[in-house]
Protein backbone atom coordinates (compact mmCIF):
# COMPACT_ATOMS: atom_id res chain seq x y z
CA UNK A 1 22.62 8.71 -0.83
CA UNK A 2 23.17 12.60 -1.50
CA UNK A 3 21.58 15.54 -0.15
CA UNK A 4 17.51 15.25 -1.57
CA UNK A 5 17.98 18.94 -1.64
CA UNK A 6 20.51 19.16 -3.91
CA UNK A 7 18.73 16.83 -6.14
CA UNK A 8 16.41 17.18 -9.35
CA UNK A 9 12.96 16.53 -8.38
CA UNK A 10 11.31 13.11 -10.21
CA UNK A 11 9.23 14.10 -13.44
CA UNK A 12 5.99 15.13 -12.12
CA UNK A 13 3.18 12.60 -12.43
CA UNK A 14 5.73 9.67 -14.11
CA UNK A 15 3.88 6.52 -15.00
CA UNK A 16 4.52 3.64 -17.10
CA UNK A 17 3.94 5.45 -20.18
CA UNK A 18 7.28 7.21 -19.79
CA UNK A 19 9.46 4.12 -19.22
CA UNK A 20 12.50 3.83 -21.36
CA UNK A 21 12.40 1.01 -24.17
CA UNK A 22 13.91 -1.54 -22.48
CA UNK A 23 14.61 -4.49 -25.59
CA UNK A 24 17.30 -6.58 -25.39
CA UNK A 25 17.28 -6.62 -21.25
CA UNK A 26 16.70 -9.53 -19.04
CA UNK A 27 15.23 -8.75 -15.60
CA UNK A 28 14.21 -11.14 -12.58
CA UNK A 29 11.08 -10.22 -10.66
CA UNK A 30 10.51 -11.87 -7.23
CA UNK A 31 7.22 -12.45 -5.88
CA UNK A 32 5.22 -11.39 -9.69
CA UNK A 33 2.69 -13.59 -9.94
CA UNK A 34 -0.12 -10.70 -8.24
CA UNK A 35 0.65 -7.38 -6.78
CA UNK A 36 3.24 -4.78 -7.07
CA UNK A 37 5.38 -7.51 -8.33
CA UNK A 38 2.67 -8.43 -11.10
CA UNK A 39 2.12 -4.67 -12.25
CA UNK A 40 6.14 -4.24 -12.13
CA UNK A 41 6.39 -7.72 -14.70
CA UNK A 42 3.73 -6.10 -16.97
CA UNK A 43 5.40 -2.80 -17.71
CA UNK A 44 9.04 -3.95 -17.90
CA UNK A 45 7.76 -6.73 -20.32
CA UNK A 46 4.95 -4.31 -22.20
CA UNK A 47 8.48 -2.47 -23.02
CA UNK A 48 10.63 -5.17 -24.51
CA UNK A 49 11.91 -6.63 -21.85
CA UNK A 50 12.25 -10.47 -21.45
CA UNK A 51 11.47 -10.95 -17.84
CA UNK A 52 11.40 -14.10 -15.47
CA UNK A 53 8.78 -14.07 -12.84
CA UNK A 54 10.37 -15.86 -10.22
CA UNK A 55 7.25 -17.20 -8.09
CA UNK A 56 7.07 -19.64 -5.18
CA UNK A 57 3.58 -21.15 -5.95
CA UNK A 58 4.14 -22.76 -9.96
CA UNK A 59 0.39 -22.79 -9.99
CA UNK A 60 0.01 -19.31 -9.44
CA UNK A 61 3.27 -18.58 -11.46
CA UNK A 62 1.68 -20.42 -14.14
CA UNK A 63 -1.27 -18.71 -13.95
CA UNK A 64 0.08 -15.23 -13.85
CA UNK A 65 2.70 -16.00 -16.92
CA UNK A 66 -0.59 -17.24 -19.27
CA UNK A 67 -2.25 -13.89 -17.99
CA UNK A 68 0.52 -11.59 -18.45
CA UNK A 69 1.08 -13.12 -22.16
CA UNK A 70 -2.37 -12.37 -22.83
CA UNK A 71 -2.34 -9.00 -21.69
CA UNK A 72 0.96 -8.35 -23.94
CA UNK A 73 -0.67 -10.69 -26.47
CA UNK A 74 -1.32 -6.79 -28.69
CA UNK A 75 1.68 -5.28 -27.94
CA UNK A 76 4.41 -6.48 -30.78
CA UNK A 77 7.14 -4.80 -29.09
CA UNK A 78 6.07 -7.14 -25.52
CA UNK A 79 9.33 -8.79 -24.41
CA UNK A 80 8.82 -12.70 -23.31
CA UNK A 81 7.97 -13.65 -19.63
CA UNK A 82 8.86 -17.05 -18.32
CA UNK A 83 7.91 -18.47 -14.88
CA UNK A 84 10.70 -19.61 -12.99
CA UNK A 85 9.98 -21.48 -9.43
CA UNK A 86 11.95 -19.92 -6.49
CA UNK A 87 10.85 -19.92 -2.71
CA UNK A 88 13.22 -17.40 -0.86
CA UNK A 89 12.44 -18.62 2.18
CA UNK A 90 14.48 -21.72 1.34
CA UNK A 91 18.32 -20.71 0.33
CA UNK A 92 18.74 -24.10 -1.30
CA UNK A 93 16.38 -23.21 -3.67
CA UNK A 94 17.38 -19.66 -4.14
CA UNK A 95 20.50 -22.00 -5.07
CA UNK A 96 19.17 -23.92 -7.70
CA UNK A 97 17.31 -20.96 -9.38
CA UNK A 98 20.50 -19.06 -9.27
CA UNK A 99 22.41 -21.91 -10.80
CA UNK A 100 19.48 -22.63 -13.78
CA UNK A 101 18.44 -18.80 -14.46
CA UNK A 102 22.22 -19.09 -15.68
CA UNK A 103 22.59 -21.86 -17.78
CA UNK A 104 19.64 -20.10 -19.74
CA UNK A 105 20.41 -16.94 -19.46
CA UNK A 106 23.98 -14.71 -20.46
CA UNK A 107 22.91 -11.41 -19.11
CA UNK A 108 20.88 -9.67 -16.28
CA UNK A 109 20.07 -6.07 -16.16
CA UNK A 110 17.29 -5.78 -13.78
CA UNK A 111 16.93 -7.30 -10.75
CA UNK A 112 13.40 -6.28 -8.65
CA UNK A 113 13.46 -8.05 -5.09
CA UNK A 114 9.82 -7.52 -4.48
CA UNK A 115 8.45 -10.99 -2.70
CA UNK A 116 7.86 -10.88 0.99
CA UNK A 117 5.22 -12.29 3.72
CA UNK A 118 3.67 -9.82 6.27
CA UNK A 119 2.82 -10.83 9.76
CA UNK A 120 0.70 -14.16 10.66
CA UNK A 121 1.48 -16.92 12.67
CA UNK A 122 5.25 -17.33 14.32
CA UNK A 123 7.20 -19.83 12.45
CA UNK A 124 11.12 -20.86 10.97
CA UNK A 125 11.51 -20.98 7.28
CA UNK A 126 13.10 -24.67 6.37
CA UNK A 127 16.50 -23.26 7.25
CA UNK A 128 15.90 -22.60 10.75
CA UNK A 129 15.28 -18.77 10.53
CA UNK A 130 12.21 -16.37 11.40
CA UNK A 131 10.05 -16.69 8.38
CA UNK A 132 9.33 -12.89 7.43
CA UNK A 133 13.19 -12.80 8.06
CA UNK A 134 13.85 -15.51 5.75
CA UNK A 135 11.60 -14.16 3.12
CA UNK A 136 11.80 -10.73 2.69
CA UNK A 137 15.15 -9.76 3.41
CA UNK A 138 18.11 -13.36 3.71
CA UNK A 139 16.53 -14.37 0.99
CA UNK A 140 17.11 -11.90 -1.41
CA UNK A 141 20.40 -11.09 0.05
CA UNK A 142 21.64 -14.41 -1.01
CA UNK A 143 19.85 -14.01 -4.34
CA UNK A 144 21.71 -10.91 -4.64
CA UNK A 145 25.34 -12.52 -4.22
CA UNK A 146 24.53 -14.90 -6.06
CA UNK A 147 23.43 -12.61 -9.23
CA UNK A 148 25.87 -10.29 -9.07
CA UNK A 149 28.53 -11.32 -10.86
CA UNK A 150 25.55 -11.39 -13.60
CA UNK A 151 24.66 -7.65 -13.10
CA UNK A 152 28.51 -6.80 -13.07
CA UNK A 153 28.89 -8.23 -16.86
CA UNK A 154 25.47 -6.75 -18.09
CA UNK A 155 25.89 -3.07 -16.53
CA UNK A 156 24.41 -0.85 -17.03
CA UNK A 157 22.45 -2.90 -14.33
CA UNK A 158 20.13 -2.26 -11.46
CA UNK A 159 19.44 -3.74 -8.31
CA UNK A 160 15.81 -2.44 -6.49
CA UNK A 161 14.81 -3.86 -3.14
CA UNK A 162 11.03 -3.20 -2.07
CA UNK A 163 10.64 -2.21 1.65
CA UNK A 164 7.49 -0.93 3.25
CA UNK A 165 6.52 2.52 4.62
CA UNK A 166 6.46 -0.28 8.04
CA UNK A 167 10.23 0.70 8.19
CA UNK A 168 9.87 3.90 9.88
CA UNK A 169 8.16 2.19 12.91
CA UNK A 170 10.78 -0.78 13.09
CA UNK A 171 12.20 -1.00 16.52
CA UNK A 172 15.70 -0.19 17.09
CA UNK A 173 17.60 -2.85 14.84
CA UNK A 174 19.74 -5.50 16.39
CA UNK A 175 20.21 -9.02 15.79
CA UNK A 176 17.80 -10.56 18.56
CA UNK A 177 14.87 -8.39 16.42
CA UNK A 178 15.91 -10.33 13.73
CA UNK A 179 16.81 -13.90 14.98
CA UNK A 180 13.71 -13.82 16.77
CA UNK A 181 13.66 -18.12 17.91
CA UNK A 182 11.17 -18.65 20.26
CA UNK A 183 7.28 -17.61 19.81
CA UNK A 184 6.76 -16.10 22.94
CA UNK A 185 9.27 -13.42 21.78
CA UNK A 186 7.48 -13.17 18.76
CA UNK A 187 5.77 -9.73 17.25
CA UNK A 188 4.67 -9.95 14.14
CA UNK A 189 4.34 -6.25 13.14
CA UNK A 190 7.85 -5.69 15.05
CA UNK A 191 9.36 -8.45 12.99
CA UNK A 192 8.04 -7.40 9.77
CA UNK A 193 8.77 -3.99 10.30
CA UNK A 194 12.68 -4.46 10.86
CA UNK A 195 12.40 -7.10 7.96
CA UNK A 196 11.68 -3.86 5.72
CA UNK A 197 14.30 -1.90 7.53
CA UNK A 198 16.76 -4.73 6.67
CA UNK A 199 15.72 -4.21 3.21
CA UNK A 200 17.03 -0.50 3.09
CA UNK A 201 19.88 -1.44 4.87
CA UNK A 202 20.69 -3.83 2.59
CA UNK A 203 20.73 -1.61 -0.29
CA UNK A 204 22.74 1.04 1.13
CA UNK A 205 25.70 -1.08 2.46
CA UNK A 206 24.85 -2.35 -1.22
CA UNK A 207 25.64 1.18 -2.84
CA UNK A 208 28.60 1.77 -0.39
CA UNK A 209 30.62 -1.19 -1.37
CA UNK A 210 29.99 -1.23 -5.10
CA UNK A 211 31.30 2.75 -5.26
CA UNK A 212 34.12 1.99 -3.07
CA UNK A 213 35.01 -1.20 -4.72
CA UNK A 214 35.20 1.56 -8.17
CA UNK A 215 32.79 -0.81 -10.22
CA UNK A 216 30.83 1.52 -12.54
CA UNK A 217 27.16 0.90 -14.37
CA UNK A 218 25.82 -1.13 -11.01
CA UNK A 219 22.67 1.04 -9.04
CA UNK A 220 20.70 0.06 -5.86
CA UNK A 221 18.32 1.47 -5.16
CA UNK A 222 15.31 1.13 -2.50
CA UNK A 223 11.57 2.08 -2.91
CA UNK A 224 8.16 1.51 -1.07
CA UNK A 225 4.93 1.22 -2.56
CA UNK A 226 2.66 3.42 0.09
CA UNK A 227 -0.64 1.96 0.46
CA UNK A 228 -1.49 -0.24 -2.13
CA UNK A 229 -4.44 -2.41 -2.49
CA UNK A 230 -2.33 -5.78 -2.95
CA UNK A 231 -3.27 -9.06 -1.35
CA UNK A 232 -0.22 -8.78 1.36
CA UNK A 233 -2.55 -7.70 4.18
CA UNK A 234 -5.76 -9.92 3.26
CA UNK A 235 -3.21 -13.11 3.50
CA UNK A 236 -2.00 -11.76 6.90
CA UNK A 237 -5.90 -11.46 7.94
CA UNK A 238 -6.13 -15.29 7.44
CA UNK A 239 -2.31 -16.41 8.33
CA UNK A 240 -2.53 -14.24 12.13
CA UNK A 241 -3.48 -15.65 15.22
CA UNK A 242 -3.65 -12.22 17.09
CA UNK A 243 -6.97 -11.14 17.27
CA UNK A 244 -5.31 -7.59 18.02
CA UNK A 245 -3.17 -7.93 14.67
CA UNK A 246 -6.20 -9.61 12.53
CA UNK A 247 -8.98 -6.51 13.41
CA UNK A 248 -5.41 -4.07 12.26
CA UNK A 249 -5.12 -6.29 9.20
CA UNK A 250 -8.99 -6.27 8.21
CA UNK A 251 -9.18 -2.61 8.81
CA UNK A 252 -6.16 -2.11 6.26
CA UNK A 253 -7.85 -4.49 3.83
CA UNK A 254 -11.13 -2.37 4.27
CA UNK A 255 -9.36 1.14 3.96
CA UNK A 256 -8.88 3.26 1.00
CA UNK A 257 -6.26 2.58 -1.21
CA UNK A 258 -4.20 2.91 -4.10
CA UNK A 259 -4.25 0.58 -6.73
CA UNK A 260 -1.53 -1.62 -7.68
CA UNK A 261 -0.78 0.00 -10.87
CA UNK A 262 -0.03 3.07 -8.94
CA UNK A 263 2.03 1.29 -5.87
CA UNK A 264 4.22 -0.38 -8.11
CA UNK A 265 5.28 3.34 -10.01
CA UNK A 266 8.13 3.39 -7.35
CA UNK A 267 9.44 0.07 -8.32
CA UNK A 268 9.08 1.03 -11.57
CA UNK A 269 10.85 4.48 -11.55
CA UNK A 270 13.77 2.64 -9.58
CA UNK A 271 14.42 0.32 -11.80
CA UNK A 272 14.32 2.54 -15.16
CA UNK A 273 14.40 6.57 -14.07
CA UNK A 274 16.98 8.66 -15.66
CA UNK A 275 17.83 9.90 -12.08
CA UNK A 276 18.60 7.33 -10.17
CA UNK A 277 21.69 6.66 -7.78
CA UNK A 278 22.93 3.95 -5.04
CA UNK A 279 21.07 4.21 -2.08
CA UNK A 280 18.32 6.03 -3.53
CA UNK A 281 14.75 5.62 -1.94
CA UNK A 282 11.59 6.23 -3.59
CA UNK A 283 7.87 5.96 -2.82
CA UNK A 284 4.60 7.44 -3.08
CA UNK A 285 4.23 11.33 -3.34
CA UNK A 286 1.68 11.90 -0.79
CA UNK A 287 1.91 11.53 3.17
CA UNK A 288 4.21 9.09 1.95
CA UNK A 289 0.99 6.75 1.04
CA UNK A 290 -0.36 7.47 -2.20
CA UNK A 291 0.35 9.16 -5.13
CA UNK A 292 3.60 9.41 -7.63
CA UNK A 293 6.92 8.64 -6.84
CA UNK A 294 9.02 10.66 -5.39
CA UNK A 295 12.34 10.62 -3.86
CA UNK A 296 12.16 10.40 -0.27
CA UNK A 297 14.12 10.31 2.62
CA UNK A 298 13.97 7.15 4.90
CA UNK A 299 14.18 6.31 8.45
CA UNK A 300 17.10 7.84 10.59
CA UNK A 301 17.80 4.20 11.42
CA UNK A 302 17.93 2.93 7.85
CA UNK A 303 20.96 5.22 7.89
CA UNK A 304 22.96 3.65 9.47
CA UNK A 305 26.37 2.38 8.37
CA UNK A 306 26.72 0.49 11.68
CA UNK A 307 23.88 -1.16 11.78
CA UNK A 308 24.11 -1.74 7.54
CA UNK A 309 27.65 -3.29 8.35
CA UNK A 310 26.15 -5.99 11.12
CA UNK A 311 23.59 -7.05 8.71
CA UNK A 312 25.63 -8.01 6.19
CA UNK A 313 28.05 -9.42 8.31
CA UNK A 314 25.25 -11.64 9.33
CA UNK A 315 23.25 -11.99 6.48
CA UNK A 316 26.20 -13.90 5.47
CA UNK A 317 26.92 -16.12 7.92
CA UNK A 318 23.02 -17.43 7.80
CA UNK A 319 23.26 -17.13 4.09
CA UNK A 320 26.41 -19.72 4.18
CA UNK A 321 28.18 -17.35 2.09
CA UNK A 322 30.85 -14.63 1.28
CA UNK A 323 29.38 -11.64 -0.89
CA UNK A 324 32.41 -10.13 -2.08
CA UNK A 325 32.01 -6.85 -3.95
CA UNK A 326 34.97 -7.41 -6.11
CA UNK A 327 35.63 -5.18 -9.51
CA UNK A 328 35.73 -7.62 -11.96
CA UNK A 329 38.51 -7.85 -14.78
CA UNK A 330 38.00 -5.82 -17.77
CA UNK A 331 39.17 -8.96 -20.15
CA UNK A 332 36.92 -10.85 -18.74
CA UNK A 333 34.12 -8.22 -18.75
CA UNK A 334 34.58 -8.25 -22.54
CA UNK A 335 35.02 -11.63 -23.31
CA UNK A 336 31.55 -12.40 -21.97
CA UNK A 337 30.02 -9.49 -23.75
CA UNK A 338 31.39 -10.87 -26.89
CA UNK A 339 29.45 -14.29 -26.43
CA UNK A 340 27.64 -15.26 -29.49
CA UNK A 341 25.69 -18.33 -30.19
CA UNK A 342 28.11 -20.51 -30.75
CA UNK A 343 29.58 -20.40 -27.55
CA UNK A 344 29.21 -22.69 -25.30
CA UNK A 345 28.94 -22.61 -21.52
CA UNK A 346 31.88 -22.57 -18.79
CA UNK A 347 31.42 -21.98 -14.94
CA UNK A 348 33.66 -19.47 -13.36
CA UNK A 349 34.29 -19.02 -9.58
CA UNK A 350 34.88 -14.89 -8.49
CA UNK A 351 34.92 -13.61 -5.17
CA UNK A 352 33.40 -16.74 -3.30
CA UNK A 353 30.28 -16.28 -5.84
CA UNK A 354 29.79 -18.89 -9.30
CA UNK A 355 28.81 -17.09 -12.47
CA UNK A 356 28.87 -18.62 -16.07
CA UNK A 357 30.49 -17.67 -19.00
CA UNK A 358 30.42 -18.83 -22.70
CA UNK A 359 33.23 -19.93 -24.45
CA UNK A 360 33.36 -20.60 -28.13
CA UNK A 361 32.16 -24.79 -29.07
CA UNK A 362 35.72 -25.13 -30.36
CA UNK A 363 37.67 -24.44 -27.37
CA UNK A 364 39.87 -26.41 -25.86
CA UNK A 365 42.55 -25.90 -23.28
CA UNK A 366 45.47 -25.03 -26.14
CA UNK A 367 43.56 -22.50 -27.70
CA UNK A 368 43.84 -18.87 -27.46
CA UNK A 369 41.36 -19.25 -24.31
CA UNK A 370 43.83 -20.80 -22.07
CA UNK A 371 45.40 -17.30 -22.26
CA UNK A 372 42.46 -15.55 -21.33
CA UNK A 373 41.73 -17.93 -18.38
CA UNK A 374 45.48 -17.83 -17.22
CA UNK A 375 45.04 -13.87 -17.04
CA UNK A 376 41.50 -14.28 -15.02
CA UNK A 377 43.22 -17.27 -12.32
CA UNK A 378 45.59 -14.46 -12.14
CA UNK A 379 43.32 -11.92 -10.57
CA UNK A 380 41.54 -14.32 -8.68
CA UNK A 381 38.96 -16.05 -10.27
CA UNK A 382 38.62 -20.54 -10.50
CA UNK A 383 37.40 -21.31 -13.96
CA UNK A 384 36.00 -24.70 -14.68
CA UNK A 385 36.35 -25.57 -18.56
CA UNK A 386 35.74 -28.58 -20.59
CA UNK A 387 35.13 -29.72 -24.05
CA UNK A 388 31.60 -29.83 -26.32
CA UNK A 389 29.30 -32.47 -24.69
């Protein structure tokens, strides 16, 4: 969130190609069975990572996991991709991914929250909220909190939320924009466009607290993908019932753009560029549309900390959770990075938020991890252990 000025300008035409190797990490991609989310899968995978493509639809998770292993099927380096199901538009199961991404899985290093919905027809996600609302930002806010813990023990980590270029026309942000409850009140380009604000201000009340909470190795970062020939505007086409809205949508469908290989480079250089800080925001070089990323200043209103603050104060409530940014204990830190496979696994309870740790098979509550867990109640966290079985 520094001066741009005083920063060093992005390589100059960086693709894929120039991606770090990224074996040995684990990242979680929202909404990657087609678009930017797809393209962003594909790379992180076609360099070693193992990533989960957490998709809504299993059929078209299902389909886009057999496709991406094909594509990767030449590359011996490929990392594994896994479909995982996980509708962010319902925070119970945004729970139960949460909880079963890690019973399976000991680290995270990336985390790309890239799903959304644009426009269409008013209506409440399951939990009683706005549906773009629901989606594209409370959603991943609650995946977020939930994760984190995860990111803390794998750092260096990275957090990347995907907004829109739809921010900078956002009406002034406040929470009757957001809790939008009737459909006469309803706007559907309004809505969406404070949904991607949300987004930005997620990620730098994000930054803020992890810096001042002294926690080192965790980035979030923002990006946009311009104008990018993905399917988000051909499902609003069919999903509006504004005839105003639909001719906008078809005329977007029908208009030049750039191709999802390109619009997901932002995502991309977020979550693996060499310069990269919290509230960073990245997107396409030219007019802001189309091109290579670049870093690039947002919105005046995605700046603020006021308005940051009252999200997240709220984005908790509806989220039925605290999101502590808590620096986690250095013992503990390296007792889960010295996990080996023949540990086994133990929930622990940190700042309001449930992560998992391993513990070796022969552990019991005499042995030398009683200590460990006595120093870790001490600083606040509520382990739950138990014996093999």
């Amino acid at each position: 969130m520094s001066d741009l000025s005083a920063r060093p300008p992005l390589p100059d035409k960086w693709d894929a190609s120039q991606i770090p190797s990224q074996q040995g990490r684990v990242a979680i991609v929202t909404g990657a069975n087609s678009g930017i989310g797809y393209e962003t899968a594909l790379e992180l995978a076609r360099k070693g990572a193992h990533v989960v493509l957490a998709c809504r639809s299993e059929e078209r998770g299902r389909e886009a996991e057999a496709n991406l292993r094909e594509a990767l099927s030449s590359t011996p380096e490929a990392g594994k991709v896994e479909f995982a199901k996980l509708d962010l538009g319902d925070l119970s199961s945004v729970k139960k991914f949460s909880e079963d991404f890690k019973k399976s899985h000991t680290r995270l290093d990336l985390l790309i929250n890239n799903a959304g919905i644009m426009g269409g027809a008013w209506g409440l996600s399951v939990d009683g909220y706005e549906r773009q609302f629901a989606t594209n930002h409370l959603g991943h806010f609650a995946l977020t909190a939930q994760m984190f813990p995860l990111l803390q023990q794998s750092t260096p980590s990275r957090i990347v939320n995907v907004s829109s270029i739809v921010h900078r026309s956002a009406p002034t942000w406040n929470e009757d924009e957001i809790m939008t409850t009737s459909e006469d009140k309803y706007r559907e380009m309004d809505n969406y466009g404070v949904t991607k604000l949300s987004n930005i201000l997620f990620t730098n009340e994000l930054a803020r607290r992890i810096k001042a909470a002294g926690i080192e190795g965790i980035t979030a970062a923002a990006c946009h993908p311009g104008v990018t020939a993905t399917n988000l505007a051909t499902a609003s086409t069919a999903n509006s019932k504004s005839w105003l809205w639909w001719l906008v949508y078809k005329m977007t469908d029908l208009a030049p753009r750039q191709s999802c290989p390109m619009g997901a480079l932002p995502t991309l250089y977020a979550a693996t560029g060499r310069e990269v800080e919290g509230g960073d925001f990245f997107g396409p070089k030219h007019f802001k549309t189309f091109g290579y990323p670049v870093r690039e200043d947002p919105s005046e209103q995605s700046k603020s900390e006021t308005g940051a603050k009252k999200l997240w104060t709220l984005s908790e409530r509806l989220a039925h959770l605290s999101f502590d940014i808590k620096k986690l204990p250095s013992i503990l830190i390296s007792f889960i990075r010295s996990s080996a496979k023949n540990f086994k696994l133990h929930s622990i309870q940190h700042g309001g938020i449930r992560s998992y740790i391993e513990a070796p098979v022969t552990a019991n509550p005499s042995s030398w991890l009683a200590d460990g867990a006595v120093r870790w109640v001490e600083s606040g966290a509520n382990l739950q252990m138990g014996s093999r079985g």
